[in-house]
C-alpha atoms as a PDB file:
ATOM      1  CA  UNK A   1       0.000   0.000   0.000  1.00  0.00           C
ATOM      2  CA  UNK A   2       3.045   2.549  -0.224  1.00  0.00           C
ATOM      3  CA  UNK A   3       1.551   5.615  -2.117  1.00  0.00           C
ATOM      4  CA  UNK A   4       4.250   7.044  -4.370  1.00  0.00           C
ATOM      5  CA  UNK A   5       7.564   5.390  -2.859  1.00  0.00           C
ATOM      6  CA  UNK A   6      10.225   3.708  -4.468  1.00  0.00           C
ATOM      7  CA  UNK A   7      11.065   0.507  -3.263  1.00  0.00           C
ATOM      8  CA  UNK A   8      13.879   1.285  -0.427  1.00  0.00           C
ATOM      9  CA  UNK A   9      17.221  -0.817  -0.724  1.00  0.00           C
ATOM     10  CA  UNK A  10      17.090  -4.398   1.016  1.00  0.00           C
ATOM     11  CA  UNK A  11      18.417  -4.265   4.727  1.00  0.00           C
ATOM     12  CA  UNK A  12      20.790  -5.568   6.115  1.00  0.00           C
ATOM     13  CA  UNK A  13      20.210  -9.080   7.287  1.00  0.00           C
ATOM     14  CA  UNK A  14      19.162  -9.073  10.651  1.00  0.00           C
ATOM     15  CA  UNK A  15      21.814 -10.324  13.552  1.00  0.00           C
ATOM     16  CA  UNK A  16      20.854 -14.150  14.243  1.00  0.00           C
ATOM     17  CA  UNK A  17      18.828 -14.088  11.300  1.00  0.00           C
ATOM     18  CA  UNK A  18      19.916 -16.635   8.347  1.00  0.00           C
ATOM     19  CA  UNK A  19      21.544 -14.937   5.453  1.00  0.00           C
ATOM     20  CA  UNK A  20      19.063 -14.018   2.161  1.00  0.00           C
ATOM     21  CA  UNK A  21      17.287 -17.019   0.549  1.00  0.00           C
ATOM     22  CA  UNK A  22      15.663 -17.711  -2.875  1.00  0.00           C
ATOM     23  CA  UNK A  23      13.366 -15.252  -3.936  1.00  0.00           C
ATOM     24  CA  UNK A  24      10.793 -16.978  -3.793  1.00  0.00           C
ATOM     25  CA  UNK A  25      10.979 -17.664   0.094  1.00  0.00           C
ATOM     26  CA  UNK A  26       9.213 -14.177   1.578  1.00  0.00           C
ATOM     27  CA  UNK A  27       5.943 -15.287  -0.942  1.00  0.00           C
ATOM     28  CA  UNK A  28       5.905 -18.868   0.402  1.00  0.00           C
ATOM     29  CA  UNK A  29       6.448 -17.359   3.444  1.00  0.00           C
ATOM     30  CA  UNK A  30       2.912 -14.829   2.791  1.00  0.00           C
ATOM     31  CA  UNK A  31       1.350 -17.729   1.172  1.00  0.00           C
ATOM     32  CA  UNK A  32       1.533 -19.924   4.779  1.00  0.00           C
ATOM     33  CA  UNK A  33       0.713 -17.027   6.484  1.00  0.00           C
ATOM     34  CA  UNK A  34      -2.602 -16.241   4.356  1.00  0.00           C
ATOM     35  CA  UNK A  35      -3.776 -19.731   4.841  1.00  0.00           C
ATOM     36  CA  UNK A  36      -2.938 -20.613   8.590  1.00  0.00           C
ATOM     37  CA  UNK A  37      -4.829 -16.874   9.030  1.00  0.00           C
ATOM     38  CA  UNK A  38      -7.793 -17.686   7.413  1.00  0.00           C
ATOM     39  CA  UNK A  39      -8.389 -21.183   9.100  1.00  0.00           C
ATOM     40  CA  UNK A  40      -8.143 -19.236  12.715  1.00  0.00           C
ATOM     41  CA  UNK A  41     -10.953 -17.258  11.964  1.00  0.00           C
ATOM     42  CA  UNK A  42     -13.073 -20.407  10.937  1.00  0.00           C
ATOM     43  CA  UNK A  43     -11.391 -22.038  14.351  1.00  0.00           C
ATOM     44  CA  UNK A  44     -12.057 -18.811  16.588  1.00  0.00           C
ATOM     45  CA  UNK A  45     -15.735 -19.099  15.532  1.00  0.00           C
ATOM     46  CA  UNK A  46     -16.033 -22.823  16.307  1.00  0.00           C
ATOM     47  CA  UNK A  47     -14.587 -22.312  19.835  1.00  0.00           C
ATOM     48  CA  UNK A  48     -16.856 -19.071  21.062  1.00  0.00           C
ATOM     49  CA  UNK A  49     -19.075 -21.932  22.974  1.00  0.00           C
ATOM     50  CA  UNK A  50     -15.924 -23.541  24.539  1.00  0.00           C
ATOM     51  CA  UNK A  51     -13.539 -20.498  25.471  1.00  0.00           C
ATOM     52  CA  UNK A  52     -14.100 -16.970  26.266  1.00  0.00           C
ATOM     53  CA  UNK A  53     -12.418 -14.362  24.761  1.00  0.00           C
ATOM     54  CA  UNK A  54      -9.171 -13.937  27.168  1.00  0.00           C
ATOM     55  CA  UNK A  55      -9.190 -17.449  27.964  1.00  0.00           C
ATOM     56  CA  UNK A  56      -8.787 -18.563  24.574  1.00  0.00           C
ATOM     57  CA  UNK A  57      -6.267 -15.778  23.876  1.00  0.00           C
ATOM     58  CA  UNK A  58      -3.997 -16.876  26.513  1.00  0.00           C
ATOM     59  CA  UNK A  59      -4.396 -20.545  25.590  1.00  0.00           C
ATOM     60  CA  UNK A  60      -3.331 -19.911  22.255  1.00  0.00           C
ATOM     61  CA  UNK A  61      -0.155 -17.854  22.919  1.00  0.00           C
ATOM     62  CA  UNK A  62       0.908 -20.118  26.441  1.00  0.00           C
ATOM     63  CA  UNK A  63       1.015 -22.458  23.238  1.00  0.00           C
ATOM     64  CA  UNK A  64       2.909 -20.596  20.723  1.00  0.00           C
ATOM     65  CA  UNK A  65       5.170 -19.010  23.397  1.00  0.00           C
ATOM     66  CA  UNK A  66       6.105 -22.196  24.475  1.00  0.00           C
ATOM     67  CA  UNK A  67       6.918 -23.215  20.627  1.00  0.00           C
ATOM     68  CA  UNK A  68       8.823 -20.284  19.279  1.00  0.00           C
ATOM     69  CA  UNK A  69      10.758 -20.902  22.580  1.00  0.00           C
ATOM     70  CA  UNK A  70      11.391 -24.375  21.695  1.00  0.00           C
ATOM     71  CA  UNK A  71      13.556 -22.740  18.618  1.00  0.00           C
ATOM     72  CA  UNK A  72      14.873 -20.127  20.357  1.00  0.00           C
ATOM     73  CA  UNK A  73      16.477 -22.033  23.191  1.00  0.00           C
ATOM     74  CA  UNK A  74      20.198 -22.509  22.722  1.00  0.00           C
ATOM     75  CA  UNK A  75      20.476 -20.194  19.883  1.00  0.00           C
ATOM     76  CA  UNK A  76      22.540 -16.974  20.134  1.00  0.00           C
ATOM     77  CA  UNK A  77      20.533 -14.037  19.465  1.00  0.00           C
ATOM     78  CA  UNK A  78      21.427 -10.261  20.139  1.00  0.00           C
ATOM     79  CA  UNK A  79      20.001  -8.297  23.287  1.00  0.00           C
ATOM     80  CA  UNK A  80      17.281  -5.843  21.954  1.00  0.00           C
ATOM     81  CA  UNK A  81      17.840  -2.104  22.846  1.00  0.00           C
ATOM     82  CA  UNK A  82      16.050  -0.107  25.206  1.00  0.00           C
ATOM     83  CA  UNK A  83      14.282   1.341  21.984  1.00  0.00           C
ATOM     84  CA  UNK A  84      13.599  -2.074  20.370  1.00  0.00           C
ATOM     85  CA  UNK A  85      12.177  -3.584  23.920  1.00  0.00           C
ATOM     86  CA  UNK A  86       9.639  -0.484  23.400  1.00  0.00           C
ATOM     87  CA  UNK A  87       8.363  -1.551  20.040  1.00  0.00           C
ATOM     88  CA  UNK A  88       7.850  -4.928  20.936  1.00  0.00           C
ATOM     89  CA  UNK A  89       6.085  -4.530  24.669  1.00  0.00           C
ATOM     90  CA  UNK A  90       4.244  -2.134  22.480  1.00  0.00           C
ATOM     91  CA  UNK A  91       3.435  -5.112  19.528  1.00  0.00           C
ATOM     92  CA  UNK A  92       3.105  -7.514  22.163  1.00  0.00           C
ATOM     93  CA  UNK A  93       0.523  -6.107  23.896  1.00  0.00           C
ATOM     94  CA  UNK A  94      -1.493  -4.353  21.170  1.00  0.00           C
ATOM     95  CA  UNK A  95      -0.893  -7.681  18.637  1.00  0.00           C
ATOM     96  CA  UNK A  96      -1.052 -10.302  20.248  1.00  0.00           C
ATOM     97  CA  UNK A  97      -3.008  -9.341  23.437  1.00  0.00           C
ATOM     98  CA  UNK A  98      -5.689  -7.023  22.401  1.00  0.00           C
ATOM     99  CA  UNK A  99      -5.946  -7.687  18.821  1.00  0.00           C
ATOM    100  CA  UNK A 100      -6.485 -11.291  19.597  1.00  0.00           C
ATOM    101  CA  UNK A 101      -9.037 -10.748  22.360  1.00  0.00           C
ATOM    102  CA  UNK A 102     -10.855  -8.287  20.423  1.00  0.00           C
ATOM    103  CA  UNK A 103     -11.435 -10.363  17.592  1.00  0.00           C
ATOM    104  CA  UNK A 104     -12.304 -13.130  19.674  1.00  0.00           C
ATOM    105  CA  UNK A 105     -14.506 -10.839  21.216  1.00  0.00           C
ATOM    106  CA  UNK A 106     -15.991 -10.154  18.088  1.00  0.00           C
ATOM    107  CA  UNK A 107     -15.969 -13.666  16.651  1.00  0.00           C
ATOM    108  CA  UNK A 108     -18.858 -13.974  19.336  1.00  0.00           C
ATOM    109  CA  UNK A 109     -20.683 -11.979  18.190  1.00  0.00           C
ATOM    110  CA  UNK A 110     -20.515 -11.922  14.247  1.00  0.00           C
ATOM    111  CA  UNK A 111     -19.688 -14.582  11.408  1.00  0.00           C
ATOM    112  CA  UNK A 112     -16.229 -15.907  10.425  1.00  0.00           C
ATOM    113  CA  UNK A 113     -16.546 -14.177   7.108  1.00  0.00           C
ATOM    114  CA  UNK A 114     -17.932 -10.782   8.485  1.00  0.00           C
ATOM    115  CA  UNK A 115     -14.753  -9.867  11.109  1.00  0.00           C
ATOM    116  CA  UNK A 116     -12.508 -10.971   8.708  1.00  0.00           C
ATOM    117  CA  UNK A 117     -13.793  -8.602   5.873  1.00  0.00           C
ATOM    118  CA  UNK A 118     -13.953  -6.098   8.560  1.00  0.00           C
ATOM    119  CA  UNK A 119     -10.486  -6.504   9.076  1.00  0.00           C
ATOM    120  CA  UNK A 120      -9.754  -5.774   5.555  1.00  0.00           C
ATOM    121  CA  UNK A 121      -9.677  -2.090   6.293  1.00  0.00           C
ATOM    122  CA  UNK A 122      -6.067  -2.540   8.123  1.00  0.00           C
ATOM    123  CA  UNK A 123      -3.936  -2.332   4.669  1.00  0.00           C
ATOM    124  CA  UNK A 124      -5.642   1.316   4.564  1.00  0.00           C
ATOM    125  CA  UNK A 125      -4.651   1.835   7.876  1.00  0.00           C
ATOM    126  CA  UNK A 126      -1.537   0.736   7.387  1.00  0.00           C
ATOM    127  CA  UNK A 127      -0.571   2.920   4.322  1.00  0.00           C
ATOM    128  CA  UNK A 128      -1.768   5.743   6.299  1.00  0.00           C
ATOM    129  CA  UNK A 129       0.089   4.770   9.439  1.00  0.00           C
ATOM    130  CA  UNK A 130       3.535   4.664   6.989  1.00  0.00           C
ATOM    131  CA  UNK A 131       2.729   7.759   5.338  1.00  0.00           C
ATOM    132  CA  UNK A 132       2.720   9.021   8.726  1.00  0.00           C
ATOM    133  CA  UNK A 133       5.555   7.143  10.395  1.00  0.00           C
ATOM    134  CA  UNK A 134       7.516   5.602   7.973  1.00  0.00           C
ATOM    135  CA  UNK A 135       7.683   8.328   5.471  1.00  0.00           C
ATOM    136  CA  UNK A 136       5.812   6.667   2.818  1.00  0.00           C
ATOM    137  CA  UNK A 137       3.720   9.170   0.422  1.00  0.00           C
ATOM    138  CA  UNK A 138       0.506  10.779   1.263  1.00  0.00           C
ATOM    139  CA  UNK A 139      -1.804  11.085  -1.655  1.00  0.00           C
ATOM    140  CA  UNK A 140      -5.299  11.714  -2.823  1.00  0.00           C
ATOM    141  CA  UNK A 141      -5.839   8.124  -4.017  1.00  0.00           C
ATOM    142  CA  UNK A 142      -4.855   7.142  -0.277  1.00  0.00           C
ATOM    143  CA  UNK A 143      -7.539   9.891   0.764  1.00  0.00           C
ATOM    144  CA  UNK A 144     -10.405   8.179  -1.550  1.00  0.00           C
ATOM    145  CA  UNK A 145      -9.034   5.197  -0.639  1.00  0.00           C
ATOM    146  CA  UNK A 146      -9.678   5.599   3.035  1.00  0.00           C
ATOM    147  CA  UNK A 147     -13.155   7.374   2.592  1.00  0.00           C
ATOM    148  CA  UNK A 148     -13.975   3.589   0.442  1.00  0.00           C
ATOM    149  CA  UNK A 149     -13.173   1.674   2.418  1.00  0.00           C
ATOM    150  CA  UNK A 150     -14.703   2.859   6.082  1.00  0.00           C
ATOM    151  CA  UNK A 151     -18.088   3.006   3.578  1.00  0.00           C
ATOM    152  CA  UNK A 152     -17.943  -0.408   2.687  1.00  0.00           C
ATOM    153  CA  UNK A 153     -17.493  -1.042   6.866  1.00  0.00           C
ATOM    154  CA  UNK A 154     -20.392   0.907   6.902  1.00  0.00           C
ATOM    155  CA  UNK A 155     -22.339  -1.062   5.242  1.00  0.00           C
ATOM    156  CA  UNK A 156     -21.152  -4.132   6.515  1.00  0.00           C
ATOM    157  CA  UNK A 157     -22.142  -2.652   9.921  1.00  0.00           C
ATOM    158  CA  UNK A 158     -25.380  -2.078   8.702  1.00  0.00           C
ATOM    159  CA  UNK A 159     -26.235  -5.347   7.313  1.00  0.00           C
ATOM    160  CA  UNK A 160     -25.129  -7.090  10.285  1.00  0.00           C
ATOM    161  CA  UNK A 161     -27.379  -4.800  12.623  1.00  0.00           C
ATOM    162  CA  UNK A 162     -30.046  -6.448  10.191  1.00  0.00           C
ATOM    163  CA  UNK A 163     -29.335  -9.944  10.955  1.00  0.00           C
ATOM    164  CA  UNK A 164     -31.325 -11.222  13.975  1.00  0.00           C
ATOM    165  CA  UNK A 165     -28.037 -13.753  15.036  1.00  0.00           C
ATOM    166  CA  UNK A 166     -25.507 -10.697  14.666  1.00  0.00           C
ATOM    167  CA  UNK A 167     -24.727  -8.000  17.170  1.00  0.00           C
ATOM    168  CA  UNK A 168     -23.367  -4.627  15.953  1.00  0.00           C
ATOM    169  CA  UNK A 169     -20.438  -4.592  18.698  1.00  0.00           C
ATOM    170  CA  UNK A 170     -18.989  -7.308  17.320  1.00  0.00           C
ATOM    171  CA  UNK A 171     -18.076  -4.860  14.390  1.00  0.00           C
ATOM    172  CA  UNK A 172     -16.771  -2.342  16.575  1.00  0.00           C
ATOM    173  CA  UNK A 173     -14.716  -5.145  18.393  1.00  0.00           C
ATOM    174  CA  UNK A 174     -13.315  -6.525  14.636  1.00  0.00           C
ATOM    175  CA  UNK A 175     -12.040  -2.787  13.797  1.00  0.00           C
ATOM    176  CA  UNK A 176     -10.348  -2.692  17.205  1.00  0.00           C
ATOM    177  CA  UNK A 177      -8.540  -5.681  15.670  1.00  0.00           C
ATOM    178  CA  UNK A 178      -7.721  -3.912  12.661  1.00  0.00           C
ATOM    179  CA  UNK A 179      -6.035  -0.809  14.143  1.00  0.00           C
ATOM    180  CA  UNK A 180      -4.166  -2.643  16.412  1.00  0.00           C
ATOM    181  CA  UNK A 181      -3.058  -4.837  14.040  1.00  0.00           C
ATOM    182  CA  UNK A 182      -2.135  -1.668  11.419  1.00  0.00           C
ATOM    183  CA  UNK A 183      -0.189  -0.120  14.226  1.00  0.00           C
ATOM    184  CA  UNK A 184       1.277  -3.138  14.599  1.00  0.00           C
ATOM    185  CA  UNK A 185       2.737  -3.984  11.861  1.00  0.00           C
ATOM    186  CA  UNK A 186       3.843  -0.366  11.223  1.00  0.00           C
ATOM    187  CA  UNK A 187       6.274  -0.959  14.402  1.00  0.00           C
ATOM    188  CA  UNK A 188       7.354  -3.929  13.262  1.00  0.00           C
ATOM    189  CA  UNK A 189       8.665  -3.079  10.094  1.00  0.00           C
ATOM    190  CA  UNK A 190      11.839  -1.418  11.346  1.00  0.00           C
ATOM    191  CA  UNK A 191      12.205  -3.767  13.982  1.00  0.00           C
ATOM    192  CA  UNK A 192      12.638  -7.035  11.988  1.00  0.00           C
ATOM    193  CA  UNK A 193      15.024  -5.061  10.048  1.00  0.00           C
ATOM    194  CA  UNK A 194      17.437  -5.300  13.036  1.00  0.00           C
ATOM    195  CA  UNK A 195      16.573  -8.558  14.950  1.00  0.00           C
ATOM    196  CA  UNK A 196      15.176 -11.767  13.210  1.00  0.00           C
ATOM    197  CA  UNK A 197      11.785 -12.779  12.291  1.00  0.00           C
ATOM    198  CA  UNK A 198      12.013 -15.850  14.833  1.00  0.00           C
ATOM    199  CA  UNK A 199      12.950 -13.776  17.747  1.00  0.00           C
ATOM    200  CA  UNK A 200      10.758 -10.744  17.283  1.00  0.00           C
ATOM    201  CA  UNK A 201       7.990 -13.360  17.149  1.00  0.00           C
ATOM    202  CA  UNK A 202       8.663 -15.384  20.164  1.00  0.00           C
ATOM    203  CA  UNK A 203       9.114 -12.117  22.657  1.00  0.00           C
ATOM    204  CA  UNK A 204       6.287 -10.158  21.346  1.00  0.00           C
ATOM    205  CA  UNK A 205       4.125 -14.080  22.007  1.00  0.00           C
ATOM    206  CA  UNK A 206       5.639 -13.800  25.108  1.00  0.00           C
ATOM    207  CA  UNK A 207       4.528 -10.693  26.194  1.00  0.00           C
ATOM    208  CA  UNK A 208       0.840 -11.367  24.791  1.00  0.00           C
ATOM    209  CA  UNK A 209       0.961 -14.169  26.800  1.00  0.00           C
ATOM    210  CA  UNK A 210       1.767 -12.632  30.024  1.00  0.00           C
ATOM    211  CA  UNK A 211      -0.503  -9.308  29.288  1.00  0.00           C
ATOM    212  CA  UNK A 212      -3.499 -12.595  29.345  1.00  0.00           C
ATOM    213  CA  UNK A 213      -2.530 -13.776  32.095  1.00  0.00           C
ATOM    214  CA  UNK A 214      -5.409 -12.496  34.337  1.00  0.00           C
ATOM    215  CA  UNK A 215      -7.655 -15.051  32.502  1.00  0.00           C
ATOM    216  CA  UNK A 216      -5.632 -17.915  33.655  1.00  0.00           C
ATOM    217  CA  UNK A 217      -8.426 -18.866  36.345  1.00  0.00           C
ATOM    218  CA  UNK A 218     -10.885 -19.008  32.950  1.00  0.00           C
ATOM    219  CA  UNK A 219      -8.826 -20.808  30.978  1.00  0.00           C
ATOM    220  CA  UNK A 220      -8.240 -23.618  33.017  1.00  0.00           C
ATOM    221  CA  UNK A 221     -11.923 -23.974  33.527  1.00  0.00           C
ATOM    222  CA  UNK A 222     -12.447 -24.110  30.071  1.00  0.00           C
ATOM    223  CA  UNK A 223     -10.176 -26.623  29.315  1.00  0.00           C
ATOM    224  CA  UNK A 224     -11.850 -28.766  32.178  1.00  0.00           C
ATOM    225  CA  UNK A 225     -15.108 -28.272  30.766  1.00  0.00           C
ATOM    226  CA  UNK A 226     -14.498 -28.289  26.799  1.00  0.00           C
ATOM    227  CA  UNK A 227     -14.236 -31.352  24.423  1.00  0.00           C
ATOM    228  CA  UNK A 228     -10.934 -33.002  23.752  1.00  0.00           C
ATOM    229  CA  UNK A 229     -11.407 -31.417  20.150  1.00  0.00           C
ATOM    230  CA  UNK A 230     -12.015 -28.020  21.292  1.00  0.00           C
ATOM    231  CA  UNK A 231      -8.982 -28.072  23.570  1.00  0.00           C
ATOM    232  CA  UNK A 232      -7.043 -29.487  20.517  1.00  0.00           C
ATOM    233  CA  UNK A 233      -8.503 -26.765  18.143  1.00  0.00           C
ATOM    234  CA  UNK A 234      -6.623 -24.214  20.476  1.00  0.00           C
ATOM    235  CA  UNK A 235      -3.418 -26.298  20.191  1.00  0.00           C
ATOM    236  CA  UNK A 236      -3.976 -25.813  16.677  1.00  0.00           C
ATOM    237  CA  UNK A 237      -4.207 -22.284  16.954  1.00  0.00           C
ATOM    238  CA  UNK A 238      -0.969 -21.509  19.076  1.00  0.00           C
ATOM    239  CA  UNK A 239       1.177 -23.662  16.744  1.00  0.00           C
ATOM    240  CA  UNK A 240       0.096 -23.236  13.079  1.00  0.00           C
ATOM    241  CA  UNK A 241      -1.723 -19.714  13.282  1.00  0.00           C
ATOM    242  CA  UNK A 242       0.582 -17.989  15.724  1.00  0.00           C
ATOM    243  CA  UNK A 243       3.590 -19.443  16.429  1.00  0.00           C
ATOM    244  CA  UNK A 244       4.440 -20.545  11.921  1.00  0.00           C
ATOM    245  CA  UNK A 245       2.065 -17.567  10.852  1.00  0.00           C
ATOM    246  CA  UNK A 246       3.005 -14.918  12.893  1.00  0.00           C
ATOM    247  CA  UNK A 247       7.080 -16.177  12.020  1.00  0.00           C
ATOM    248  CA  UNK A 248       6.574 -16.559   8.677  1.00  0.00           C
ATOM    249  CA  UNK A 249       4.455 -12.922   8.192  1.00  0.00           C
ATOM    250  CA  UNK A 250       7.723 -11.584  10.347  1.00  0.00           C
ATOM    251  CA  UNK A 251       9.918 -12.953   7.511  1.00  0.00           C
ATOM    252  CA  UNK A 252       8.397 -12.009   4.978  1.00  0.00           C
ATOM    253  CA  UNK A 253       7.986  -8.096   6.207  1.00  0.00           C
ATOM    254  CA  UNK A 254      11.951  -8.191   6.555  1.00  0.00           C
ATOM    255  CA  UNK A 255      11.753  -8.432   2.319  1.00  0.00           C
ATOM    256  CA  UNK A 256       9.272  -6.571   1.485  1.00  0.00           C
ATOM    257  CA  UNK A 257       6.973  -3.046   2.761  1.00  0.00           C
ATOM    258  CA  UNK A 258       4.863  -2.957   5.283  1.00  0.00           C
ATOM    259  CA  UNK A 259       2.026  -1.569   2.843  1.00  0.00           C
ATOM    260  CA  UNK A 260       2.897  -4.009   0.176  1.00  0.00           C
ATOM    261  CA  UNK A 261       2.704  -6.846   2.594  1.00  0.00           C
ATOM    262  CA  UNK A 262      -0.938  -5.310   4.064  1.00  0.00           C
ATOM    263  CA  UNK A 263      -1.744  -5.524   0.580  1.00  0.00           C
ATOM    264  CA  UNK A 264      -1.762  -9.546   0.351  1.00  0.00           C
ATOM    265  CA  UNK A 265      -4.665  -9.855   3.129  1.00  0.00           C
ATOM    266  CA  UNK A 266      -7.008  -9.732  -0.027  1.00  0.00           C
ATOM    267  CA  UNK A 267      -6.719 -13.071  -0.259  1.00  0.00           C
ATOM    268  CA  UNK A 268      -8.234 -13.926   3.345  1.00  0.00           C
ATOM    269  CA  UNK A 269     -11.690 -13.249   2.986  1.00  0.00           C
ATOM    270  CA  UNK A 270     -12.356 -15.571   0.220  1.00  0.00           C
ATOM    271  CA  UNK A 271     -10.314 -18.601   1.925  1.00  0.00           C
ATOM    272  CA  UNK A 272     -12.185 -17.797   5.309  1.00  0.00           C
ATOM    273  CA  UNK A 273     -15.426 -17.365   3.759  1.00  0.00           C
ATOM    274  CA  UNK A 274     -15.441 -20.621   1.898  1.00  0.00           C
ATOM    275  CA  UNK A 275     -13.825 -22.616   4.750  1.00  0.00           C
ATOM    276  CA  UNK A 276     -16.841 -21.162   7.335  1.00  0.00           C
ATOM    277  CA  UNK A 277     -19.027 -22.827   4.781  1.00  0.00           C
ATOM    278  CA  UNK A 278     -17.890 -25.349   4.831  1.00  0.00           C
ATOM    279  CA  UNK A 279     -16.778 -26.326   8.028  1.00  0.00           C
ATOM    280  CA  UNK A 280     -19.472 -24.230   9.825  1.00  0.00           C
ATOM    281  CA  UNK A 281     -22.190 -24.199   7.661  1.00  0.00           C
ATOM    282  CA  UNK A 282     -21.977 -19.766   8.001  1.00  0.00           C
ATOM    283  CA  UNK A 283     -21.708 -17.299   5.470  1.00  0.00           C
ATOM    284  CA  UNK A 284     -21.902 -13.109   5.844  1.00  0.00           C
ATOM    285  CA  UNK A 285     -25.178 -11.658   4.882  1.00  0.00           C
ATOM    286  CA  UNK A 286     -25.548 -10.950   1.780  1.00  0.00           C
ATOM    287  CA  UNK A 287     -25.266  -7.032   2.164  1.00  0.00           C
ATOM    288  CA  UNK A 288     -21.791  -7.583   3.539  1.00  0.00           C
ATOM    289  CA  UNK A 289     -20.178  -9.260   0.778  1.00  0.00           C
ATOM    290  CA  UNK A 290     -20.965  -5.496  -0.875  1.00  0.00           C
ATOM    291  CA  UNK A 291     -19.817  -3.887   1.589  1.00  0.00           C
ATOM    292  CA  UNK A 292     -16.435  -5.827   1.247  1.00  0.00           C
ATOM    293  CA  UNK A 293     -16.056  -5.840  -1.949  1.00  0.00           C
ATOM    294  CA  UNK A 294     -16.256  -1.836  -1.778  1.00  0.00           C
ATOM    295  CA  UNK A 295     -13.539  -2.120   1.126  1.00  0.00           C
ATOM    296  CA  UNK A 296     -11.486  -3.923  -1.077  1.00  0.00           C
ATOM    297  CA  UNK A 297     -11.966  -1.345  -4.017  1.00  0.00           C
ATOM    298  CA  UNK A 298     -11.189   1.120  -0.858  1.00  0.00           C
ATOM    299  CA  UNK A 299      -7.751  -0.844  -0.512  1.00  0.00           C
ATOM    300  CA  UNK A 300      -6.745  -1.051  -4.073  1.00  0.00           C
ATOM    301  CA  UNK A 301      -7.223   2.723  -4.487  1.00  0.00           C
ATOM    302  CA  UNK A 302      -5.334   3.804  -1.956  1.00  0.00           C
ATOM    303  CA  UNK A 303      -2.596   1.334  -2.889  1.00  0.00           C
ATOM    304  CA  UNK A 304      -2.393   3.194  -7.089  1.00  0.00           C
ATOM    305  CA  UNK A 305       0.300   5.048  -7.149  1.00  0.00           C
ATOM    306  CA  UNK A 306       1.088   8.229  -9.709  1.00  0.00           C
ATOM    307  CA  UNK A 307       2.162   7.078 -13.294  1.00  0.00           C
ATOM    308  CA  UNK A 308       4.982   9.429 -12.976  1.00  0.00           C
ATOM    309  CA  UNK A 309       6.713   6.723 -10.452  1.00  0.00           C
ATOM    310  CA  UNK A 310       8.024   3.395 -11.205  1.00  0.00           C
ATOM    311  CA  UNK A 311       6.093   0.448  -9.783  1.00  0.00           C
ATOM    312  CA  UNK A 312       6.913  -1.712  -7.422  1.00  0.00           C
ATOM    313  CA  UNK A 313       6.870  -4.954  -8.267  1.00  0.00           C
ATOM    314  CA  UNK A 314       4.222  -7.584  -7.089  1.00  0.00           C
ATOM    315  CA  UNK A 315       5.539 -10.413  -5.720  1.00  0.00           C
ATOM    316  CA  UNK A 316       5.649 -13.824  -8.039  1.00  0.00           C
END
């Protein structure tokens, strides 16, 4: 989603990080990330009768914590500065603590497909956060852009206040998710630029974990009360869509922009939406696949970029 910026020179490779692979690698490394994403929302939605919001939070990143620190363990990775430990306290708790308990919050309350169109508004954020913060362009398309896209939440918003089985808060608690998220990822940027994707993931966890840690009384009811499956289904969670995703989405933002990464979120809401029907027998109201697609048309033109500057190339 940069706006009129050319494509900055690669960094440096991070200290503990493994030197520059194929090309290829950082889209793989999206493509994981896209998919593991998308089944959590279909798995967040199956659990809201098993585990409450915080509960389920903490469950999934005790899990990926504990994973990432599996890696981690033995390896010799630098000590972050005093600035760095900022950033990720700061992604740590917005990320992975309230991001993930508002949209579970919000998974309660609306369909699979719904929060994670809803979500779709971050890449705007996100340009808008770089323009800001990471010196990225400003432009009028980013402006329009912007203006689309919060009308197609609109009328997502709208057509779930129609829906007898859908509660509007659930949308505010999904766009919670989404600026956290945009902020985020705007901090991040520079940060895995310095430290590795691995280790950046496995301290921010950490800290998510330990910011959920007041719903460690919940969580252990729910585990005595839910199914084996359910409790598995959060297993699931903390290894494949935090601790791989969240490492792999860190890898790939150390080769490419933060708005150019927002940018491949697109392909979420049609993997979630036919994975709730299928494995949840859910769809969006009908309404709200309008509203997204005009979100989406909100994201792509915010992301055009003047003809007088070279584009930057889409990944392969």
């Amino acid at each position: 989603m940069t706006t009129g910026t050319t494509t900055p020179s690669a960094p440096a490779p991070a200290p503990g990080s493994a030197a520059p692979g194929p090309a290829w690698l950082p889209v793989a490394a999206v493509g994981v990330t896209l998919v593991l994403w998308a089944s959590a929302f279909v798995a967040i939605r199956h659990l809201a009768d098993d585990f409450g919001p915080g509960s389920l939070s903490l469950g999934r990143l005790l899990v990926g914590a504990v994973v990432l620190g599996a890696f981690v363990v033995g390896r010799r990775l630098p000590r972050p500065t005093g600035r760095q430990w900022v950033s990720l306290v700061t992604i740590g708790v917005l990320w992975y603590g309230v991001y993930n308990v508002a949209l579970n919050a919000g998974e309660h309350r609306v369909d699979a497909g719904t929060a994670v169109m809803l979500i779709q508004v971050s890449p705007v954020l996100i340009a808008l956060l770089a323009a800001v913060f990471l010196s990225e362009r400003f432009t009028v398309h980013l402006a329009l852009g912007l203006a689309l896209a919060f009308g197609g939440v609109a009328v997502i918003a709208f057509s779930t206040s129609e829906a007898e089985d859908r509660d509007p808060l659930g949308v505010v608690l999904c766009l919670v998710a989404a600026l956290v998220y945009s902020i985020s990822l705007v901090l991040q940027k520079p940060l895995v630029a310095r430290l590795s994707a691995l280790h950046v993931t496995w301290l921010a966890c950490t800290i998510g974990a330990v910011v959920c840690l007041p719903w460690a009384g919940e969580l252990v009811a729910d585990v005595r009360d839910a199914p084996t499956s359910s409790v598995l289904w959060v297993v699931y969670l903390g290894v494949f869509p935090t601790a791989i995703a969240f490492t792999t989405y860190a890898f790939a933002l150390q080769h490419m922009s933060a708005s150019s990464l927002g940018i491949t979120t697109y392909l979420v809401p049609p993997i979630t939406i036919v994975l709730s029907v299928l494995l949840l027998s859910e769809a969006p109201p009908a309404m709200a696949y309008v509203g997204g697609v005009l979100a989406l048309v909100g994201v792509a033109v915010a992301r055009r970029k003047p003809r007088t500057v070279a584009q930057e190339p889409a990944p392969a």
